[in-house]
Protein backbone atom coordinates (compact mmCIF):
# COMPACT_ATOMS: atom_id res chain seq x y z
CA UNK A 1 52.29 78.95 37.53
CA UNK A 2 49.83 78.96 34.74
CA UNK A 3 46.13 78.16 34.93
CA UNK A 4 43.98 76.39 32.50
CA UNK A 5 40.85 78.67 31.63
CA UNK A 6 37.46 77.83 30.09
CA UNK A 7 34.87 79.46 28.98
CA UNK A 8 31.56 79.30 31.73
CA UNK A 9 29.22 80.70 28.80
CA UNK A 10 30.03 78.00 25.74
CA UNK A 11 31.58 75.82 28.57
CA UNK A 12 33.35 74.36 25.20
CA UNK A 13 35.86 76.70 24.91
CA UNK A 14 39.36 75.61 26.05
CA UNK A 15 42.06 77.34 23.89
CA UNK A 16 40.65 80.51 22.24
CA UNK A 17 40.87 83.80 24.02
CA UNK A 18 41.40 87.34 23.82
CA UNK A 19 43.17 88.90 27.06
CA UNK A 20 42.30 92.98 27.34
CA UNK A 21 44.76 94.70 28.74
CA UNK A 22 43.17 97.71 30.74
CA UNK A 23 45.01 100.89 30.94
CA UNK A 24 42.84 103.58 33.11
CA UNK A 25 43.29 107.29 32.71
CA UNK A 26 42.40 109.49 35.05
CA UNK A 27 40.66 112.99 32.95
CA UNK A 28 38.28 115.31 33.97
CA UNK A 29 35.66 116.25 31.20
CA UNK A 30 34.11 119.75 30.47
CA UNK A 31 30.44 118.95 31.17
CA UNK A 32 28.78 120.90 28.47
CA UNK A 33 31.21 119.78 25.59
CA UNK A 34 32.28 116.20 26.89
CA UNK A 35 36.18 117.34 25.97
CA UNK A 36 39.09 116.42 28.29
CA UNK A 37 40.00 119.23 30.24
CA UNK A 38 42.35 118.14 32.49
CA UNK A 39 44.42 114.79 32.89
CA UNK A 40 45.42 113.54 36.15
CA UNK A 41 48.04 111.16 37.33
CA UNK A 42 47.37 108.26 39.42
CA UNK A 43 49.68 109.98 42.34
CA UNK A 44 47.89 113.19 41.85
CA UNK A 45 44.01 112.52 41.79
CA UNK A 46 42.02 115.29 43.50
CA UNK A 47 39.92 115.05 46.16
CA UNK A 48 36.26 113.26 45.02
CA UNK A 49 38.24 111.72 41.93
CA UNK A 50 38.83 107.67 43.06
CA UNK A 51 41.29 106.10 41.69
CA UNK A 52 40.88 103.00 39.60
CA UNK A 53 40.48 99.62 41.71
CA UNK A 54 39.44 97.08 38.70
CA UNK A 55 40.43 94.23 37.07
CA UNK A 56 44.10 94.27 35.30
CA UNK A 57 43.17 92.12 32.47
CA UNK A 58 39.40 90.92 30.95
CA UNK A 59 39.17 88.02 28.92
CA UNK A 60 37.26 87.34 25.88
CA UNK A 61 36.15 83.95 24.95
CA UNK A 62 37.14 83.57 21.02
CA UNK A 63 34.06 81.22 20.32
CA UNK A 64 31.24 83.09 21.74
CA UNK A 65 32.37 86.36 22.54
CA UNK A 66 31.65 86.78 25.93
CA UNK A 67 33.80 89.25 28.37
CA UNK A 68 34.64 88.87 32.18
CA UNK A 69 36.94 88.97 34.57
CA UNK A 70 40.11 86.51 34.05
CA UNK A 71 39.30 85.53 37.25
CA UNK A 72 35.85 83.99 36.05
CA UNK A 73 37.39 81.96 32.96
CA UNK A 74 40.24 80.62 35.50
CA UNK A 75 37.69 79.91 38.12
CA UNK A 76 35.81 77.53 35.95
CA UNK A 77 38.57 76.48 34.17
CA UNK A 78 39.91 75.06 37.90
CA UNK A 79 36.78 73.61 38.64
CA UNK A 80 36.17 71.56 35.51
CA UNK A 81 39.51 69.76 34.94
CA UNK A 82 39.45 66.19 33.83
C-alpha cells in the first residue's frame, strides 16, 4: 500500500518530490592522499569497518528543497490528511 507524503518544511507540498536512492560502498581511503585503496563488500567488511544501517531512500521536497528521511514526509503526510 502506498502512502500519501507531504512536505513538514513548506507543509504545502503534496505532489512534488525527488526520491534518492542510496547505494553505500564500503572503501577504505589512503589517509595522506584521500584515494580509495581498497573496496570492501558488504559480506566482507573488516573488523572496526560497520556496515551501513541508514535509510534506503531520502526524499526531496520539489518546492523547497528540503531532504529527510521518507519516513518524515510519510509521517506528516499520515498525520495531516483531510
Amino acid at each position: 500500500m502506498t502512502t500519501p507524503y507531504r512536505c513538514p518544511s513548506c507543509k504545502t507540498n503534496r505532489t512534488r518530490f525527488n526520491i534518492i536512492q542510496q547505494v553505500p560502498q564500503s572503501v577504505k581511503l589512503d589517509p595522506a592522499s584521500g584515494e580509495i585503496v581498497q573496496n570492501y563488500e558488504q559480506n566482507q567488511l573488516e573488523p572496526f569497518h560497520l556496515a551501513y544501517n541508514g535509510p534506503q531512500l531520502k526524499v526531496q521536497c520539489a518546492a523547497c528543497g528540503l531532504v529527510e528521511d521518507e519516513m518524515t514526509f510519510k509521517k506528516f503526510g499520515e498525520s495531516t490528511m483531510s
